[in-house]
PDB file of N, CA and C in Angstrom:
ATOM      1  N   UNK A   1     -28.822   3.951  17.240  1.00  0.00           N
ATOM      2  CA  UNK A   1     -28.453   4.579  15.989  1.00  0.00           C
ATOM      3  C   UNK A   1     -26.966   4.957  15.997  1.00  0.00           C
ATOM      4  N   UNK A   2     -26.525   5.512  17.290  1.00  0.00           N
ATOM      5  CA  UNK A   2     -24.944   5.803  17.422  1.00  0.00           C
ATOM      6  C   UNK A   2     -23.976   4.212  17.053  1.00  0.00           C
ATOM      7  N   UNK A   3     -24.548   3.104  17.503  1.00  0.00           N
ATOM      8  CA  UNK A   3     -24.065   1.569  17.091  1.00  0.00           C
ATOM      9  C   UNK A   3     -23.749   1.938  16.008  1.00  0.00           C
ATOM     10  N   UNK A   4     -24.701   2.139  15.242  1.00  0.00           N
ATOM     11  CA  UNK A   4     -25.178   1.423  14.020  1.00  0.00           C
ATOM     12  C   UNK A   4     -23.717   2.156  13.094  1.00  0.00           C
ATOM     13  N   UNK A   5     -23.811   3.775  13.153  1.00  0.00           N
ATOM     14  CA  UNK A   5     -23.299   4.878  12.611  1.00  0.00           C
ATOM     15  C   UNK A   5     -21.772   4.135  13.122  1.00  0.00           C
ATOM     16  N   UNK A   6     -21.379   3.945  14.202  1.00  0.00           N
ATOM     17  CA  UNK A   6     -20.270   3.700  14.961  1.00  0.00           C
ATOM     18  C   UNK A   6     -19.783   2.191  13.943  1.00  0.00           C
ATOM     19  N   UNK A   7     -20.405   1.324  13.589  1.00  0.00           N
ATOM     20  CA  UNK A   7     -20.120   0.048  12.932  1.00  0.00           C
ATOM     21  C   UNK A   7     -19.881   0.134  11.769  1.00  0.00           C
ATOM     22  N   UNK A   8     -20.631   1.307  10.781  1.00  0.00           N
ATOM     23  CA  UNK A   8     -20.525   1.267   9.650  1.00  0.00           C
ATOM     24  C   UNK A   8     -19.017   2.279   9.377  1.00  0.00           C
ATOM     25  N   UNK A   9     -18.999   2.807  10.208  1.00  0.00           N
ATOM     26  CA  UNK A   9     -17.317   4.264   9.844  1.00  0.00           C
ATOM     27  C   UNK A   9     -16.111   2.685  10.041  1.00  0.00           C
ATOM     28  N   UNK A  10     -16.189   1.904  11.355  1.00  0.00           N
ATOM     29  CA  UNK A  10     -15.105   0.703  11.190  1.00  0.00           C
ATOM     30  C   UNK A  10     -15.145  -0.271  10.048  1.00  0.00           C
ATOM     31  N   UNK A  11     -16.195  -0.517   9.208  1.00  0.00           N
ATOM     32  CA  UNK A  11     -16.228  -1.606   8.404  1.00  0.00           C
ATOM     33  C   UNK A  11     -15.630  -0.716   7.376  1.00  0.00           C
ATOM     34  N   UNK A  12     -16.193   0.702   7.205  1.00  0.00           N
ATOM     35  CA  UNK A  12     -15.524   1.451   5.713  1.00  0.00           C
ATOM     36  C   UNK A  12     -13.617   1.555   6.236  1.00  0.00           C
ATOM     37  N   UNK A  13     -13.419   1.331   7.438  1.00  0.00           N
ATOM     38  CA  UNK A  13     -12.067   1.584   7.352  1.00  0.00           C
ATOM     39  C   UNK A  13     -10.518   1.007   6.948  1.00  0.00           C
ATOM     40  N   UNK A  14     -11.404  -0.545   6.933  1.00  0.00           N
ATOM     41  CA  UNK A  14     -10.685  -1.865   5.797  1.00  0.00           C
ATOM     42  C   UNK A  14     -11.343  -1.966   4.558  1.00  0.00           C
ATOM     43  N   UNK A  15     -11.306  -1.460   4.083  1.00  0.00           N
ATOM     44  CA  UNK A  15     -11.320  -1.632   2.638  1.00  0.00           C
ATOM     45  C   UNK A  15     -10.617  -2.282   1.450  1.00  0.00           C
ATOM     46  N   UNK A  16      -9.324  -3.047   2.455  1.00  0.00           N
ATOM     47  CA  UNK A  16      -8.220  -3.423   0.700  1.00  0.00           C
ATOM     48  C   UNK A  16      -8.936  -4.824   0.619  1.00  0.00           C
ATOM     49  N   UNK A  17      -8.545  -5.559  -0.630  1.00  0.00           N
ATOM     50  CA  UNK A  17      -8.820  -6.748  -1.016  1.00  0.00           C
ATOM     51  C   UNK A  17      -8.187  -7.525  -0.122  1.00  0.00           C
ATOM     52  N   UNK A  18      -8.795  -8.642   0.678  1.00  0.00           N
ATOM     53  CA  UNK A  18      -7.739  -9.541   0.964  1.00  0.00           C
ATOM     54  C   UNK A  18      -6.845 -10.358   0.026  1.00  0.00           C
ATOM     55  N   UNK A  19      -7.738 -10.795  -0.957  1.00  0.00           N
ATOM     56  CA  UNK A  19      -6.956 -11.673  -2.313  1.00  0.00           C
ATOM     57  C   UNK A  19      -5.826 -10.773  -2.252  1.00  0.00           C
ATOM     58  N   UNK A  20      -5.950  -9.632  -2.758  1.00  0.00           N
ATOM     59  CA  UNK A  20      -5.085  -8.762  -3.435  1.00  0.00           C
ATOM     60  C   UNK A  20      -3.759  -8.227  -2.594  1.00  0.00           C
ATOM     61  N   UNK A  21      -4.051  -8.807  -1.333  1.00  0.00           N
ATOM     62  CA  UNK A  21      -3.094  -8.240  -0.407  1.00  0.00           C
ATOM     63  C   UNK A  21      -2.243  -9.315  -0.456  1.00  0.00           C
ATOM     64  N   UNK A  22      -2.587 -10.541  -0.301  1.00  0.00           N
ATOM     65  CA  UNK A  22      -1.849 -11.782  -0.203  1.00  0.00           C
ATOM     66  C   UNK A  22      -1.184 -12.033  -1.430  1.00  0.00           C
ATOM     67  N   UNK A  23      -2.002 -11.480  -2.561  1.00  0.00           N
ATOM     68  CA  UNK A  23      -1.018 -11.161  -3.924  1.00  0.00           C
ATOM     69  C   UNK A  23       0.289 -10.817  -3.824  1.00  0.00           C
ATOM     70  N   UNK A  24      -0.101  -9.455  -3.144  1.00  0.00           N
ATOM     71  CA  UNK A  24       1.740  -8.549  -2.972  1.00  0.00           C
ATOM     72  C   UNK A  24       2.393  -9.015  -2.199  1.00  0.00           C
ATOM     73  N   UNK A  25       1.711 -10.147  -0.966  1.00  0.00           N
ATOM     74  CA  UNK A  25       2.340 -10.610  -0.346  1.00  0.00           C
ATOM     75  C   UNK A  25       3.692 -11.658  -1.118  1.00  0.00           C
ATOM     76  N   UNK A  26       2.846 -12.398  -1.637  1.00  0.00           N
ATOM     77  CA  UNK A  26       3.553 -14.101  -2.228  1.00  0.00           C
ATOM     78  C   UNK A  26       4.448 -13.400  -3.635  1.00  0.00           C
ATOM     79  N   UNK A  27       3.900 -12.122  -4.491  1.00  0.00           N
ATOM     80  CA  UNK A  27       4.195 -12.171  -5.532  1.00  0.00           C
ATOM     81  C   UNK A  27       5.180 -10.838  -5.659  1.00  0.00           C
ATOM     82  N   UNK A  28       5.173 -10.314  -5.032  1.00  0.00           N
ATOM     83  CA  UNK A  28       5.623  -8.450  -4.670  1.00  0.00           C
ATOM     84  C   UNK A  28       5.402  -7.877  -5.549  1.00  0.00           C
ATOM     85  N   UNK A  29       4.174  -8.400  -6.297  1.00  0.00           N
ATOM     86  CA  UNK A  29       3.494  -7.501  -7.671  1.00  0.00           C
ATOM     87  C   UNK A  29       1.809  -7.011  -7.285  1.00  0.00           C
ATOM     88  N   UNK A  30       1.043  -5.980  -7.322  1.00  0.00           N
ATOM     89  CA  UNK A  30       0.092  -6.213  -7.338  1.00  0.00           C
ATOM     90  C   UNK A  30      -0.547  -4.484  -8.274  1.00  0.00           C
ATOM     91  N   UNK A  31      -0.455  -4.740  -9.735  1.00  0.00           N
ATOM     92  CA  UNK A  31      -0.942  -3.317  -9.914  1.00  0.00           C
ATOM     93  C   UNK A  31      -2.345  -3.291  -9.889  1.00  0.00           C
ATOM     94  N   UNK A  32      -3.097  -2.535 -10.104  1.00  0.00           N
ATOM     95  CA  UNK A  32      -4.203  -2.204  -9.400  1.00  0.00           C
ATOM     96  C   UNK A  32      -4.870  -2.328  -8.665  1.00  0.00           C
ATOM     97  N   UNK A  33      -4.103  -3.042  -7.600  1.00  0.00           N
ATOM     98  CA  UNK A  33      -4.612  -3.945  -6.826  1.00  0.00           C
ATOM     99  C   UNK A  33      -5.827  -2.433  -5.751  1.00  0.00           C
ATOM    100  N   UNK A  34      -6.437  -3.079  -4.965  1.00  0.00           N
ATOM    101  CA  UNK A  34      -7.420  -1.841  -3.670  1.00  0.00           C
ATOM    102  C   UNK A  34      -6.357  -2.567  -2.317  1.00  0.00           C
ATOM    103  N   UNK A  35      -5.430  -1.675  -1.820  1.00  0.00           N
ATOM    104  CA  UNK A  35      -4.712  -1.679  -1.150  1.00  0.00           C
ATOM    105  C   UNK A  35      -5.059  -0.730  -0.057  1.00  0.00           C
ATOM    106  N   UNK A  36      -6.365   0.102  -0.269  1.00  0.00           N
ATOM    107  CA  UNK A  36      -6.810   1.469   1.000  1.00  0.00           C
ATOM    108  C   UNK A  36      -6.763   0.440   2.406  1.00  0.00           C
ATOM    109  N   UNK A  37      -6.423   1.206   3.052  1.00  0.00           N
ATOM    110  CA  UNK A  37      -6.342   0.950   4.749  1.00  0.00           C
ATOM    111  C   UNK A  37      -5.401   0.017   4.832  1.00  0.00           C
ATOM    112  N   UNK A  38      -5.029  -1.044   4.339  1.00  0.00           N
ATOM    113  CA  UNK A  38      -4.170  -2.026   4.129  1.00  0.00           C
ATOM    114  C   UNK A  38      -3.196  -1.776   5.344  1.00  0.00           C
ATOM    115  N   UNK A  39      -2.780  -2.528   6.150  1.00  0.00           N
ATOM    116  CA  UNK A  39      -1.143  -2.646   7.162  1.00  0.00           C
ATOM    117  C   UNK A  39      -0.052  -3.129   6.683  1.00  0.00           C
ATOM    118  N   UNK A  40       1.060  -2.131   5.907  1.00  0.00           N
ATOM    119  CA  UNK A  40       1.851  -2.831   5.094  1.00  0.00           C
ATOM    120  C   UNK A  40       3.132  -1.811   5.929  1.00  0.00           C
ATOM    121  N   UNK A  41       2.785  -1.922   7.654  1.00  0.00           N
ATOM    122  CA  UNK A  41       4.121  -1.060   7.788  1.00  0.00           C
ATOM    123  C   UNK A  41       4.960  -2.505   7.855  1.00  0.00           C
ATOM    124  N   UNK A  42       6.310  -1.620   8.033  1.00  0.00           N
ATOM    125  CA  UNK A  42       7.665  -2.879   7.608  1.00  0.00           C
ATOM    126  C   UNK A  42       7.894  -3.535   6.868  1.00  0.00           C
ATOM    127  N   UNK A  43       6.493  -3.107   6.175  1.00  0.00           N
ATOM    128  CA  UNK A  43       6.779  -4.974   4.532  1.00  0.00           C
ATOM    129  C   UNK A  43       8.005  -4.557   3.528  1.00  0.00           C
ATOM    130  N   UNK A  44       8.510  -5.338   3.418  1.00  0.00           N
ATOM    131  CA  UNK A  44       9.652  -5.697   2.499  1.00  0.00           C
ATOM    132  C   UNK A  44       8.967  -5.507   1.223  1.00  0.00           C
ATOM    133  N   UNK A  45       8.703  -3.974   0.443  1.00  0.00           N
ATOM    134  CA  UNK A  45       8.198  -3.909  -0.583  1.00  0.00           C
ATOM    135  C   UNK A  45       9.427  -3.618  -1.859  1.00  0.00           C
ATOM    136  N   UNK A  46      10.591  -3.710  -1.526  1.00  0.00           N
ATOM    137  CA  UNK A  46      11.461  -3.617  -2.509  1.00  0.00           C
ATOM    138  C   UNK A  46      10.930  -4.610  -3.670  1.00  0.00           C
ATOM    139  N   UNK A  47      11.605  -3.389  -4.831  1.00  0.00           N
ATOM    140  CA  UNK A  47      11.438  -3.367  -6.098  1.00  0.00           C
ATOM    141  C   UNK A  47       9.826  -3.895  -6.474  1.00  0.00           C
ATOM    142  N   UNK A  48       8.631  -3.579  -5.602  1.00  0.00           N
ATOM    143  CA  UNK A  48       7.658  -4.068  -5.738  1.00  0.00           C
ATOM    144  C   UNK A  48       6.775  -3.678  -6.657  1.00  0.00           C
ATOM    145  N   UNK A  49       5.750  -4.256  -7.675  1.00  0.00           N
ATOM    146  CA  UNK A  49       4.993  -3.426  -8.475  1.00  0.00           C
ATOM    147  C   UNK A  49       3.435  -2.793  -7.641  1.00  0.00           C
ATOM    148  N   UNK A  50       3.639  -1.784  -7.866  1.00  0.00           N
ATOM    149  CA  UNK A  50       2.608  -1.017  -7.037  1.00  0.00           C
ATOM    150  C   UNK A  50       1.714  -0.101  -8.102  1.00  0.00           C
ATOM    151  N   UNK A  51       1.852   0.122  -9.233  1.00  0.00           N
ATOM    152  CA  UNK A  51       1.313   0.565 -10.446  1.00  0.00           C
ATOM    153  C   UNK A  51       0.168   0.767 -10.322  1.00  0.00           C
ATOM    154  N   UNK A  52      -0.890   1.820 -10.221  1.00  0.00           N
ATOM    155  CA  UNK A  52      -2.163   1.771 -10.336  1.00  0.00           C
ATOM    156  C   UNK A  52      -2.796   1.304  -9.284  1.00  0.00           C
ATOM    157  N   UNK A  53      -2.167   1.431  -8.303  1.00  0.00           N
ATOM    158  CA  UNK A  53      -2.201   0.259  -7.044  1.00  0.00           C
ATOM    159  C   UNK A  53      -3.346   1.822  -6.248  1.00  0.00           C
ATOM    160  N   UNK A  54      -4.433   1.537  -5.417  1.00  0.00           N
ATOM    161  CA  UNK A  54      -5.313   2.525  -4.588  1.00  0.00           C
ATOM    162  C   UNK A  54      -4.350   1.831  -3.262  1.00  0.00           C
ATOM    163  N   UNK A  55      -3.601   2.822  -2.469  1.00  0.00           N
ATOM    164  CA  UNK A  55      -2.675   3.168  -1.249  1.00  0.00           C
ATOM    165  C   UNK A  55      -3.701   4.063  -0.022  1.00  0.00           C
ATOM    166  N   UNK A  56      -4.527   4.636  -0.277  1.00  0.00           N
ATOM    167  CA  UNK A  56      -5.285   5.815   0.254  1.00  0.00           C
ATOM    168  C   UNK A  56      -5.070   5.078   1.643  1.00  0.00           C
ATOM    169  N   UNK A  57      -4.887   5.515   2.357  1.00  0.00           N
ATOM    170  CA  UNK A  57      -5.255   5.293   4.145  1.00  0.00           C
ATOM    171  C   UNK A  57      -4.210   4.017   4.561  1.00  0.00           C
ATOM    172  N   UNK A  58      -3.648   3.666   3.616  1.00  0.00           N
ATOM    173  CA  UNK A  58      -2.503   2.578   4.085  1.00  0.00           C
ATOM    174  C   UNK A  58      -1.549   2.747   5.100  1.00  0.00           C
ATOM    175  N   UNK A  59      -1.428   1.857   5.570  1.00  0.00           N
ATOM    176  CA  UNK A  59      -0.025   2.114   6.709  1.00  0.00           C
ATOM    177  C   UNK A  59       1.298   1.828   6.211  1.00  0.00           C
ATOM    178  N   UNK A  60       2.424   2.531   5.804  1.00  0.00           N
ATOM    179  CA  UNK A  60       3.391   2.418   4.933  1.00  0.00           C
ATOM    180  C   UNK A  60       4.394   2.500   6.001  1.00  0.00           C
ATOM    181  N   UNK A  61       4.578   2.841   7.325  1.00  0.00           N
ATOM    182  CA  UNK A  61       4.992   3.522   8.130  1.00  0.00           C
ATOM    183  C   UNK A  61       6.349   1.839   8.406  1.00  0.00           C
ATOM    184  N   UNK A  62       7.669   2.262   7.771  1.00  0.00           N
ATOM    185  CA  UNK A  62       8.603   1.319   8.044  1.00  0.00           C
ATOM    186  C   UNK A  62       8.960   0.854   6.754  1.00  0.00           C
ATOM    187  N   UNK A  63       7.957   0.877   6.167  1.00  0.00           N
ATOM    188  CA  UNK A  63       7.664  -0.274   4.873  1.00  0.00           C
ATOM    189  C   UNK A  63       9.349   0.347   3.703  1.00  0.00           C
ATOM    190  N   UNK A  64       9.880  -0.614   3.565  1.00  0.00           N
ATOM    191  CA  UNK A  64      10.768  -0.584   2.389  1.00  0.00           C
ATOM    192  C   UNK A  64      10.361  -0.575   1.190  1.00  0.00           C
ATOM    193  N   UNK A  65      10.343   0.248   0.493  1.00  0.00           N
ATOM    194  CA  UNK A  65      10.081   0.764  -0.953  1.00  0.00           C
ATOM    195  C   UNK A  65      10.972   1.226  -1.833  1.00  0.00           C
ATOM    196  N   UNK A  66      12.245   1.107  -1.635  1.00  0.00           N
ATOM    197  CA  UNK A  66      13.123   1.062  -2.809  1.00  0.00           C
ATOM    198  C   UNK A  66      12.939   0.384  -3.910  1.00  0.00           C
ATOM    199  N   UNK A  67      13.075   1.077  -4.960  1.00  0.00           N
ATOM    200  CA  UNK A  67      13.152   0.531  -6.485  1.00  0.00           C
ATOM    201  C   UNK A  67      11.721   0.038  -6.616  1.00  0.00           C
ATOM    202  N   UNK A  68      10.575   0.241  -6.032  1.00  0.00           N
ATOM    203  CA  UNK A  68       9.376   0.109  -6.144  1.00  0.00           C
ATOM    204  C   UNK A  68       8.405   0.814  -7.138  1.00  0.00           C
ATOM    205  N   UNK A  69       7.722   0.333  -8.076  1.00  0.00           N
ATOM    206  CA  UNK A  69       7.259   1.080  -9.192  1.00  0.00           C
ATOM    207  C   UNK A  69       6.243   1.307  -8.409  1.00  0.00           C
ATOM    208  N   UNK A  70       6.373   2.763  -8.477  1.00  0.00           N
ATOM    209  CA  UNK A  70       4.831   3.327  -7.161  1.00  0.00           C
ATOM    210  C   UNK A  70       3.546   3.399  -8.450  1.00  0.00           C
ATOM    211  N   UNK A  71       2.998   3.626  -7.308  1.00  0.00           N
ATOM    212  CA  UNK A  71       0.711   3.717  -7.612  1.00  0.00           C
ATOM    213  C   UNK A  71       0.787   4.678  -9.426  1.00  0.00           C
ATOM    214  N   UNK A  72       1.864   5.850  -9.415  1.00  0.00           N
ATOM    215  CA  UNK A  72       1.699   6.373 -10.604  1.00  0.00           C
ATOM    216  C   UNK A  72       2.552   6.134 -11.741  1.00  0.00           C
ATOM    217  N   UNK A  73       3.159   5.131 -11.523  1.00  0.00           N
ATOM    218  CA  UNK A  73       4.379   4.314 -12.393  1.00  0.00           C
ATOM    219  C   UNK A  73       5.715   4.746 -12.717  1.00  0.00           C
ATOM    220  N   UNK A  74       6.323   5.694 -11.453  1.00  0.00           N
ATOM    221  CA  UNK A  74       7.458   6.301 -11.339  1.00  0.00           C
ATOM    222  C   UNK A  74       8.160   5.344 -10.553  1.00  0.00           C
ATOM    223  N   UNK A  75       9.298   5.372 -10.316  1.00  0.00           N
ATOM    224  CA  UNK A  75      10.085   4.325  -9.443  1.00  0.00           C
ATOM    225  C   UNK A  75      10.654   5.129  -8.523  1.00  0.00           C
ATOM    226  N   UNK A  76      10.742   4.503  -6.804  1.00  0.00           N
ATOM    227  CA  UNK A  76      11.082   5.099  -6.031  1.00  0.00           C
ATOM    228  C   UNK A  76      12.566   4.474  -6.033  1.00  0.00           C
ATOM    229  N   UNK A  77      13.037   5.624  -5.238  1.00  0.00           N
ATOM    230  CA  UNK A  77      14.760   5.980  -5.053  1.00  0.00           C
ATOM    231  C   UNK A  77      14.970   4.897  -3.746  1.00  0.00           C
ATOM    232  N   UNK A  78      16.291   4.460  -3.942  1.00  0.00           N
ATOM    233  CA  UNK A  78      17.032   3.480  -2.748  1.00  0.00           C
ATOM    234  C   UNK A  78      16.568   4.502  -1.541  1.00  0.00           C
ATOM    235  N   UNK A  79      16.207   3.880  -0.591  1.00  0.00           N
ATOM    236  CA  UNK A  79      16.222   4.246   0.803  1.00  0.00           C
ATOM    237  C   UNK A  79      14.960   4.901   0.763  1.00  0.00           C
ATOM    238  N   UNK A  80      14.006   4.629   0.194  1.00  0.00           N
ATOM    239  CA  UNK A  80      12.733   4.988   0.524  1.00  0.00           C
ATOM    240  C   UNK A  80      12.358   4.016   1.747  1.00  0.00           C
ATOM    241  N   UNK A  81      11.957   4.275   2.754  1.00  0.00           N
ATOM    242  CA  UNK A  81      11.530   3.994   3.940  1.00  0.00           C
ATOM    243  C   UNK A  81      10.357   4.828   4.404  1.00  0.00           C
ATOM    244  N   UNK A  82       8.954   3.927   4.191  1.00  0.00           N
ATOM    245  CA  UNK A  82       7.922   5.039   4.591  1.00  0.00           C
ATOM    246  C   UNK A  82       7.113   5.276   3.283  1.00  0.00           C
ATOM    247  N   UNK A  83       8.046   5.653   2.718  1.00  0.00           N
ATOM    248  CA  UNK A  83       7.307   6.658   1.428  1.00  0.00           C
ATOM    249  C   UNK A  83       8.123   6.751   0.592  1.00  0.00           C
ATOM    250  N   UNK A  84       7.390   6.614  -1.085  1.00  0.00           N
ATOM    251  CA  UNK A  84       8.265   6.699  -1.783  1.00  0.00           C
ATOM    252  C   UNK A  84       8.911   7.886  -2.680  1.00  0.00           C
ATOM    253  N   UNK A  85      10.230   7.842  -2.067  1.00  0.00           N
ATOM    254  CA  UNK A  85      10.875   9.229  -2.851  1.00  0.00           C
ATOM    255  C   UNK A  85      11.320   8.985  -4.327  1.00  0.00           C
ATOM    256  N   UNK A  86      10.968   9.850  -5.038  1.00  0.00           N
ATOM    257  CA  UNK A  86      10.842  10.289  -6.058  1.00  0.00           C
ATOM    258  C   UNK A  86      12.160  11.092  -6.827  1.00  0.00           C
ATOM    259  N   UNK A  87      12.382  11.009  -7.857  1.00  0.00           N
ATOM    260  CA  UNK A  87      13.410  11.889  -8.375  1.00  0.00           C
ATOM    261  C   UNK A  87      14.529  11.872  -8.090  1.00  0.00           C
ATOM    262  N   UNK A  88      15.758  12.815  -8.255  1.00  0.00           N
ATOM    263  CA  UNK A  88      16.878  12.518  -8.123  1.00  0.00           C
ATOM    264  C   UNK A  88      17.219  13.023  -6.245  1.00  0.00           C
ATOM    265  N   UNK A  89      17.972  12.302  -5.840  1.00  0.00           N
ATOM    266  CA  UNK A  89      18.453  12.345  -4.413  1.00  0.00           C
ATOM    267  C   UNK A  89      19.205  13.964  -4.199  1.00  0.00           C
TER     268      UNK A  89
END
């Protein structure tokens, strides 16, 4: 029963679309895409559409996000690295 419990917490822990990942990959657009758990440290997400996009549990950690229209349709600031900053510098 500990298997079982133990198999089902790793399968809930990928959750993004693959389609949808390979989307943002080829297209650097993907709004609504299910992006949870996703490994997107280091990705070259400049100026990317991320709109409506589910991020929850993602690995962002590196990831370039300048000029990136984030998950709530604000645009992040140059030198977002990681995470996207918001508002004026």
């Amino acid at each position: 029963m500990v298997l079982l419990i133990g198999m089902l917490c790793v399968s809930g822990a990928h959750a993004w679309n693959e389609a949808q990942l390979q989307l943002l990959k080829t297209t650097n657009s993907c709004p609504n895409c299910d992006l949870s758990g996703a490994d997107l440290s280091y990705a070259n997400l400049n100026n990317a559409n991320l709109s409506g996009a589910d991020l929850s549990g993602a690995d962002l950690s590196g990831a370039i996000l300048s000029g990136a229209t984030w998950t709530d349709g604000s645009l992040c600031r140059k030198a977002s690295y990681g995470e996207c900053y918001k508002g004026q510098p």
